[in-house]
N, C-alpha and C. Protein backbone atom coordinates (compact mmCIF):
# COMPACT_ATOMS: atom_id res chain seq x y z
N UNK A 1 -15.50 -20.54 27.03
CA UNK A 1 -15.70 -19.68 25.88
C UNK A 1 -14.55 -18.70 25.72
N UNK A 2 -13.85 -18.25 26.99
CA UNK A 2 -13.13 -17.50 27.14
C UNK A 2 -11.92 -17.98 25.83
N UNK A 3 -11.63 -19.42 26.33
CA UNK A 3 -10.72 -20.19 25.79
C UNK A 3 -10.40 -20.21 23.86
N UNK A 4 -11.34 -19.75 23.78
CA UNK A 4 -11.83 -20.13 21.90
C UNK A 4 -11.79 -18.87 21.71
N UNK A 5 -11.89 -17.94 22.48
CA UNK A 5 -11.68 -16.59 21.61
C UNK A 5 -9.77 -15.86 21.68
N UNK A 6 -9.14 -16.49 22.83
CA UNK A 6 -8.10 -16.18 23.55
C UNK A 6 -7.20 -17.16 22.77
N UNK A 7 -7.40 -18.25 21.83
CA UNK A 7 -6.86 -19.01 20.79
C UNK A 7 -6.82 -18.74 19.85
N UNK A 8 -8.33 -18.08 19.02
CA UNK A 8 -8.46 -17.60 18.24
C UNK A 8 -8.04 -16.03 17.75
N UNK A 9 -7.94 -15.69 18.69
CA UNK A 9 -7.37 -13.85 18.53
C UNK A 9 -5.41 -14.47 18.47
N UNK A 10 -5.00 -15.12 19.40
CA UNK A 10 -3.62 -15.19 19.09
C UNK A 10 -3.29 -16.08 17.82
N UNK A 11 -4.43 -16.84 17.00
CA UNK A 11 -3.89 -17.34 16.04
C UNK A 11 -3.88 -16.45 14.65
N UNK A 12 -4.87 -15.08 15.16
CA UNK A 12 -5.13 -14.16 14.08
C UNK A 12 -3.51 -13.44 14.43
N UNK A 13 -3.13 -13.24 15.71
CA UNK A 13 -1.80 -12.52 15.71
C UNK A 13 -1.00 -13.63 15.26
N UNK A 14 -1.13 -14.53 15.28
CA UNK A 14 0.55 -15.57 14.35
C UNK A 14 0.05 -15.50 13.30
N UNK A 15 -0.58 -15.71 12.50
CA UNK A 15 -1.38 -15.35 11.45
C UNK A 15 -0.66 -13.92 10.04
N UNK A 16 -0.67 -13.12 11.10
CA UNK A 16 -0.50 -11.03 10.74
C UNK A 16 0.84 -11.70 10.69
N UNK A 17 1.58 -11.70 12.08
CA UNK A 17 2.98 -12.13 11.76
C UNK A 17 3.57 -12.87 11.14
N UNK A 18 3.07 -13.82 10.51
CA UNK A 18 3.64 -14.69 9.26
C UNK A 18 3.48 -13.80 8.09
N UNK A 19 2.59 -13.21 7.60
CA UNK A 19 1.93 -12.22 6.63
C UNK A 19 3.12 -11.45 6.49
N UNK A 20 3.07 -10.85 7.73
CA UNK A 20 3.98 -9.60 7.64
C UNK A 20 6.08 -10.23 7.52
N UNK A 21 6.07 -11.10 7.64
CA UNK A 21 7.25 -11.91 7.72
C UNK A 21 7.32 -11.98 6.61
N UNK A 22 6.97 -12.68 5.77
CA UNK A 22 6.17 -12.42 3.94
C UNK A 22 6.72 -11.53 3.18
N UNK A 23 6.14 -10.07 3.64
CA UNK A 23 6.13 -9.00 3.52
C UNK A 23 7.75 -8.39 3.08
N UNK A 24 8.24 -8.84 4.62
CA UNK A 24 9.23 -8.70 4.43
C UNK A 24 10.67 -9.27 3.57
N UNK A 25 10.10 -11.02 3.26
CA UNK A 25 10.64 -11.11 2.77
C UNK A 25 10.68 -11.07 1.08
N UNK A 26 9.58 -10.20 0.72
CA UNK A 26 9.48 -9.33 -0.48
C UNK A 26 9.93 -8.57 -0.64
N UNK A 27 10.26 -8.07 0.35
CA UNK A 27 11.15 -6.21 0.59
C UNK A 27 12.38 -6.47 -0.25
N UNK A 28 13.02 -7.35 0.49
CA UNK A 28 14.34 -8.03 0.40
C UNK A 28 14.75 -8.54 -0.97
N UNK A 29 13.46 -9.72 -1.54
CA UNK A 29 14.03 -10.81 -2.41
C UNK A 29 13.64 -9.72 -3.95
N UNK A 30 12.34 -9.34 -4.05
CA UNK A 30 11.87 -8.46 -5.57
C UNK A 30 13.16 -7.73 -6.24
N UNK A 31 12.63 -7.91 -7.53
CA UNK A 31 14.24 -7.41 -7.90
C UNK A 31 13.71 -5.99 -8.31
N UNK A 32 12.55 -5.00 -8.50
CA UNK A 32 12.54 -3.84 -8.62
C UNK A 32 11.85 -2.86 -7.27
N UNK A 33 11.36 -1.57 -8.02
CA UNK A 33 10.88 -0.74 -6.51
C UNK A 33 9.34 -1.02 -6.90
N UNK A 34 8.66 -1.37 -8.07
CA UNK A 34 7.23 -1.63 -8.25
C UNK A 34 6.79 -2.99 -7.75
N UNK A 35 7.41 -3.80 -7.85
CA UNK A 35 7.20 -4.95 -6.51
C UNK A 35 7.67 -5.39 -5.32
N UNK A 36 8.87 -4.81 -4.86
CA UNK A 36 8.75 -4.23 -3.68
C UNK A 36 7.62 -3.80 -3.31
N UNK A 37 6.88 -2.05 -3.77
CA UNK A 37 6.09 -1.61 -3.50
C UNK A 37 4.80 -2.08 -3.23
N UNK A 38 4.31 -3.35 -3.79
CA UNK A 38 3.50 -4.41 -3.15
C UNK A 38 3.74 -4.72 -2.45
N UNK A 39 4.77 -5.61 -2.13
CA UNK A 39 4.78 -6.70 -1.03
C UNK A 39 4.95 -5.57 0.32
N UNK A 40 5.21 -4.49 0.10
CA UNK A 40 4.74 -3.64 1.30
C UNK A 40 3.79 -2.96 1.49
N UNK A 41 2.96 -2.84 0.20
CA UNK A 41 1.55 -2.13 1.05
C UNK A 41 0.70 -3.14 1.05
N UNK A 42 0.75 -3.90 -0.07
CA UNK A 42 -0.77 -5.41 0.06
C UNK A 42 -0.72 -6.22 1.27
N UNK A 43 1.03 -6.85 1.36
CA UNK A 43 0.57 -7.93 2.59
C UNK A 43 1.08 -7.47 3.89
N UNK A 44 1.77 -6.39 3.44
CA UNK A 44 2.35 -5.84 5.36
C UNK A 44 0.73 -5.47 5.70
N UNK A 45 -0.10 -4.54 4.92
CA UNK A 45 -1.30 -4.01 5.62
C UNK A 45 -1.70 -5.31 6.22
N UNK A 46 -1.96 -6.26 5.22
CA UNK A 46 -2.39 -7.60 5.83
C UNK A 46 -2.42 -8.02 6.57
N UNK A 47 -1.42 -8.07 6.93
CA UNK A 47 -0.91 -8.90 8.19
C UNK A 47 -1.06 -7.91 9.57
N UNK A 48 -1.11 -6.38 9.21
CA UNK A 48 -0.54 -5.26 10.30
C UNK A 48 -2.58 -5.95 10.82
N UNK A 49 -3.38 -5.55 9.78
CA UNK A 49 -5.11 -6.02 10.19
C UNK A 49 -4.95 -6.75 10.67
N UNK A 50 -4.14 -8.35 10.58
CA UNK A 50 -4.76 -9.46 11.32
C UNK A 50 -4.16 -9.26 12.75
N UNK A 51 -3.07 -8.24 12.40
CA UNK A 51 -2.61 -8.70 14.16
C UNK A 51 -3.41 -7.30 14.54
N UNK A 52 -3.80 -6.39 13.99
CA UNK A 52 -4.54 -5.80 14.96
C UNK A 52 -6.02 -6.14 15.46
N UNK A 53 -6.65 -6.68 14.53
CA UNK A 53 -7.84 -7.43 15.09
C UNK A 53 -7.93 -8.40 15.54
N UNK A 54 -6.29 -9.50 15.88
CA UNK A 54 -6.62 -10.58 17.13
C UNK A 54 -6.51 -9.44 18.73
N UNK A 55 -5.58 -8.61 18.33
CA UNK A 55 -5.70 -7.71 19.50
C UNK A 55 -7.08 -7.37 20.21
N UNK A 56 -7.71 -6.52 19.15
CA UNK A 56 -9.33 -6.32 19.36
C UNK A 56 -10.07 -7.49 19.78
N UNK A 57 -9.85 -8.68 19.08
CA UNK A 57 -10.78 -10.11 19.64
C UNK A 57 -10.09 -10.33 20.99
N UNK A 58 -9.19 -10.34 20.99
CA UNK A 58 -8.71 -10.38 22.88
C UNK A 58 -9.32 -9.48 23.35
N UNK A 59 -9.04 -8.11 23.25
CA UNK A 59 -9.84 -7.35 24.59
C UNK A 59 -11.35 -7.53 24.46
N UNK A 60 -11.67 -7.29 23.59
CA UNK A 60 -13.13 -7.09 23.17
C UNK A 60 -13.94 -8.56 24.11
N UNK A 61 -13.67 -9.75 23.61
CA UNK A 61 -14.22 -10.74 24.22
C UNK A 61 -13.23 -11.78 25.63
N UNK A 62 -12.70 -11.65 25.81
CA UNK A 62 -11.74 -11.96 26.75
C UNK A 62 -11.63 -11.21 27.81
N UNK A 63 -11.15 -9.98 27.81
CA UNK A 63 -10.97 -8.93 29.01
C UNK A 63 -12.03 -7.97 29.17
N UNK A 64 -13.00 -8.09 27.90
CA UNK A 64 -14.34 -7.44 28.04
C UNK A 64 -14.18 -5.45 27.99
N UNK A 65 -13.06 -5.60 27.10
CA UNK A 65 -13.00 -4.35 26.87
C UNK A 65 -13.19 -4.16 25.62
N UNK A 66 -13.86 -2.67 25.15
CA UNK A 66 -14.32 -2.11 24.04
C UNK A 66 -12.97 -1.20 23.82
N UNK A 67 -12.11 -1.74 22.34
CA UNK A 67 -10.80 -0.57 22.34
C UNK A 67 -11.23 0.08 20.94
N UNK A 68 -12.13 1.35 21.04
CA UNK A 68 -12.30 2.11 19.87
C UNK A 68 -11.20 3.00 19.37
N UNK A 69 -9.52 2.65 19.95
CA UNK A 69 -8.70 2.83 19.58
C UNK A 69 -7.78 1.74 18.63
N UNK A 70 -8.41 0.73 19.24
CA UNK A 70 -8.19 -0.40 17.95
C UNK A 70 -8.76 -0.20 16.37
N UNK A 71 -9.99 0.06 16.61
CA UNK A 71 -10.84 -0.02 15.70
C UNK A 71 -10.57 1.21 14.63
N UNK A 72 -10.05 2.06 15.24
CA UNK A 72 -9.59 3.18 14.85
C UNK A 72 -8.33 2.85 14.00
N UNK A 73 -7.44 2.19 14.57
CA UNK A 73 -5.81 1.92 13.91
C UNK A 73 -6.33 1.24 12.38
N UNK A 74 -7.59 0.04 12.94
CA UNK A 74 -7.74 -0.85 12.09
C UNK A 74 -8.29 0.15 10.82
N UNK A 75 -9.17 0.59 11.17
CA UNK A 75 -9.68 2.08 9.82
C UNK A 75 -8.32 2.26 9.06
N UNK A 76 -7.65 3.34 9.99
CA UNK A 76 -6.33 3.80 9.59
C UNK A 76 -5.73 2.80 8.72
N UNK A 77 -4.70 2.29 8.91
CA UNK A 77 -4.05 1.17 8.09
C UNK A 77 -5.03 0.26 6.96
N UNK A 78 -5.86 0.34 6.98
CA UNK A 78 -6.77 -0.13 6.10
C UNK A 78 -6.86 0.92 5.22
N UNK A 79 -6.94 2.40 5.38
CA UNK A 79 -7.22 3.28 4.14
C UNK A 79 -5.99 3.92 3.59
N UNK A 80 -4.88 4.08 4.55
CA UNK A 80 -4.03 4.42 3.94
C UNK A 80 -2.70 3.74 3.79
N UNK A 81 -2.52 2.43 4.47
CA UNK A 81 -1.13 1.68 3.44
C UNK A 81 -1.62 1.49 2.01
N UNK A 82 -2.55 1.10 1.93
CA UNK A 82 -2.24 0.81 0.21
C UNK A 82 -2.43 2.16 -0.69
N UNK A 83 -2.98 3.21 -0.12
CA UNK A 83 -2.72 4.86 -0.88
C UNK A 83 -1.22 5.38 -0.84
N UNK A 84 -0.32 4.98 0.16
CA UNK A 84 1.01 4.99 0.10
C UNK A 84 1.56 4.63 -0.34
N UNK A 85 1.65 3.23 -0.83
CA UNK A 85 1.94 2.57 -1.48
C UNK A 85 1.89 3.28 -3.00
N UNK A 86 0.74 3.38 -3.00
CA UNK A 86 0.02 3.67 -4.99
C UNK A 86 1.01 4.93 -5.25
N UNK A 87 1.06 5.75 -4.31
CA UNK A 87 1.36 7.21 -4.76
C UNK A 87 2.77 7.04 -4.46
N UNK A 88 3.32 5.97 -3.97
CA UNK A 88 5.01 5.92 -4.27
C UNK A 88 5.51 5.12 -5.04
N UNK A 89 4.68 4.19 -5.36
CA UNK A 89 4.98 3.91 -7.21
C UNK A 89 4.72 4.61 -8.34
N UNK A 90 3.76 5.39 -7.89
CA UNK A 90 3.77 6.45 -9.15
C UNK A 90 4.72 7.70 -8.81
N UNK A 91 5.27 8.08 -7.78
CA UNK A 91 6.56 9.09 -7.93
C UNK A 91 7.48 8.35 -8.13
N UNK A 92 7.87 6.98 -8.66
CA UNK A 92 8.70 6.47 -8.95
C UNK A 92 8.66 6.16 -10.77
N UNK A 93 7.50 6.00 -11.03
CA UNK A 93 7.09 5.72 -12.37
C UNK A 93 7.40 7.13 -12.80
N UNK A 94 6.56 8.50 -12.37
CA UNK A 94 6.76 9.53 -13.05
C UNK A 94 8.14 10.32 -13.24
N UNK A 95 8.82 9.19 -12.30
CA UNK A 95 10.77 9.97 -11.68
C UNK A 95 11.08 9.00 -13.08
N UNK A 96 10.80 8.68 -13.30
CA UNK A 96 11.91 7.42 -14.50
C UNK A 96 12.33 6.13 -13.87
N UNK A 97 11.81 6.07 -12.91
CA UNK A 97 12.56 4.88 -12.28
C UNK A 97 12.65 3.28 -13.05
N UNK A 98 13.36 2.81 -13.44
CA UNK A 98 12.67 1.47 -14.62
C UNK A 98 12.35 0.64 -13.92
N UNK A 99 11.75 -0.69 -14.82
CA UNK A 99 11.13 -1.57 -14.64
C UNK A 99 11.69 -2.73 -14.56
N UNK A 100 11.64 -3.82 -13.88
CA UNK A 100 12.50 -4.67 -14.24
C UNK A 100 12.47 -5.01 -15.35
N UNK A 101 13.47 -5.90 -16.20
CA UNK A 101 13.36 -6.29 -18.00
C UNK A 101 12.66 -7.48 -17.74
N UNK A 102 12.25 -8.44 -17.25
CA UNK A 102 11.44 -9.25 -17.34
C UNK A 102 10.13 -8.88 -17.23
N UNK A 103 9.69 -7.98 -16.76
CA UNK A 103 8.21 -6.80 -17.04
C UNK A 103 7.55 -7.08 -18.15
N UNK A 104 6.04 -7.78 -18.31
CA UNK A 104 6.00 -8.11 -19.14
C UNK A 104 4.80 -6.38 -20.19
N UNK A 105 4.31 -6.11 -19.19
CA UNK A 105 3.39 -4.51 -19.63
C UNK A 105 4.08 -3.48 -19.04
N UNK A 106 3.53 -2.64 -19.78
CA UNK A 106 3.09 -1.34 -19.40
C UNK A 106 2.15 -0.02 -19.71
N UNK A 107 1.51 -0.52 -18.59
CA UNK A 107 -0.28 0.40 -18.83
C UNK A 107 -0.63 1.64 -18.91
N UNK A 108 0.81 1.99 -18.33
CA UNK A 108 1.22 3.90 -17.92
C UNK A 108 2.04 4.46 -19.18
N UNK A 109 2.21 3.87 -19.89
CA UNK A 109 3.48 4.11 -20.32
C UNK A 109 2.86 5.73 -21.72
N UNK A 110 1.82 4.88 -22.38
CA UNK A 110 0.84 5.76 -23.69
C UNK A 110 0.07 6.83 -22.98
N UNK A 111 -0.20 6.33 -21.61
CA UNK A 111 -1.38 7.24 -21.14
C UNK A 111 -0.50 8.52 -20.50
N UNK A 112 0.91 8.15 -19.95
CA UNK A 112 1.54 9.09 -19.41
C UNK A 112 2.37 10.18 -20.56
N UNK A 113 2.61 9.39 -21.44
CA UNK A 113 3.15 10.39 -22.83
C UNK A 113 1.99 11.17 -23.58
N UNK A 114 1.00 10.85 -23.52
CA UNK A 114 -0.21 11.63 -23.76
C UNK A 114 -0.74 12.87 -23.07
N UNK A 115 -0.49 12.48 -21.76
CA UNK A 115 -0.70 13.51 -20.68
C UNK A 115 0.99 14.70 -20.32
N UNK A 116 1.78 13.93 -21.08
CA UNK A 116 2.92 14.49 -21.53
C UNK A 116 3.03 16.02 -22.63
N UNK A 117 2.14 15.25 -23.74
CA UNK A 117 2.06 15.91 -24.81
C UNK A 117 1.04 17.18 -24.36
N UNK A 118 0.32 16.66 -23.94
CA UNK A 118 -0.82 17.83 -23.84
C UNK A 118 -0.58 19.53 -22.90
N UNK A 119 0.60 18.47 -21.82
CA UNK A 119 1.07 19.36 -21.25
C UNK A 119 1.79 20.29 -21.70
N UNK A 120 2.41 20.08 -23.05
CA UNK A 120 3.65 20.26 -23.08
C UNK A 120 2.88 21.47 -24.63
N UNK A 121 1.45 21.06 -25.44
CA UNK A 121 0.67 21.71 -26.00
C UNK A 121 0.76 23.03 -25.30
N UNK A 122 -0.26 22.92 -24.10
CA UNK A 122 -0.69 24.12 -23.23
C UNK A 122 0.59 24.90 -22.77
N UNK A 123 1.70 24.38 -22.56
CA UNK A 123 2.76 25.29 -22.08
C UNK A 123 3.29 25.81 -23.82
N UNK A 124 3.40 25.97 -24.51
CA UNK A 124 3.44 26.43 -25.75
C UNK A 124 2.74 27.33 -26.22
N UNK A 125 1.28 27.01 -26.12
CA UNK A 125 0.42 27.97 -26.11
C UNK A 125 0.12 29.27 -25.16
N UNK A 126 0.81 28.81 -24.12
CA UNK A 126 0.66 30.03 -22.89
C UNK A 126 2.08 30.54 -23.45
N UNK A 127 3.18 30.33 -23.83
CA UNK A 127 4.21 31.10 -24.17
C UNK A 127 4.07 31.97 -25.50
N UNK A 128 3.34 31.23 -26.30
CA UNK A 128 2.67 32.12 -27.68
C UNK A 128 1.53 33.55 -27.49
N UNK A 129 0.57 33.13 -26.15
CA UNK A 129 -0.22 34.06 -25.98
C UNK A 129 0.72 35.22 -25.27
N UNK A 130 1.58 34.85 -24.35
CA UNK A 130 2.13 36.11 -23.66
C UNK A 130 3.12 36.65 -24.36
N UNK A 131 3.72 36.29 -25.68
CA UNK A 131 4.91 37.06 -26.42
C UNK A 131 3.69 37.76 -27.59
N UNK A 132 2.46 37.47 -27.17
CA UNK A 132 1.57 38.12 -28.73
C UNK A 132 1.02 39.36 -27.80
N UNK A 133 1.18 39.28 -26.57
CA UNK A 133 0.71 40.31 -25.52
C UNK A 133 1.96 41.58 -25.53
């Protein structure tokens, strides 16, 4: 039994590492920073989970250890690569950064000039109230 879990946990680690090989070679090949920015938070997390939970299936059933420091990483990287991700495509979106020209949308584009305008209302209005002061 030992055998099937000690196969199976290292095929979840070749597994992560192909993922994450992937990953990388998204880094590399994408021709902008908004897909880049995928292929590093969707499948690196990916892959970072599978190789951390063949880890966990090794100790856990194999060496018969409980690693609630695994389980812990696995949380971790599960909640926050892809929030890193999100919030560094959007300081890239809100910096100007462009898009590639083959791009076929853009979903941000009305909603962010809107939230533009409004801003840009209220700072007008706070300069009107304090010169009427």
């Amino acid at each position: 039994m030992n055998d099937f879990w000690s196969a199976a946990s290292g095929l979840m680690v070749l597994f992560g590492s192909i993922i994450s090989l992937f990953s990388a070679f998204g880094l590399i090949r994408l021709p902008d920073v908004y897909l880049r920015s995928h292929a590093a938070t969707k499948s690196a997390t990916l892959g970072v989970l599978f190789i951390l939970t063949g880890a966990f299936l090794y100790f856990a059933a194999v060496q018969g250890q409980f690693s609630i420091k695994l389980l812990l990483g696995i949380v971790f990287v599960f909640l926050t690569g892809p929030v890193a991700g999100h919030l560094n495509a959007r300081a890239a979106y809100r910096t100007g950064v462009g898009m590639w020209d083959r791009s076929v949308r853009d979903d941000l584009k009305a909603a962010l000039k809107k939230e533009r305008e409004e801003a840009e209302s209220k700072r007008t209005e706070l300069i009107r109230r304090s010169e009427a002061d």
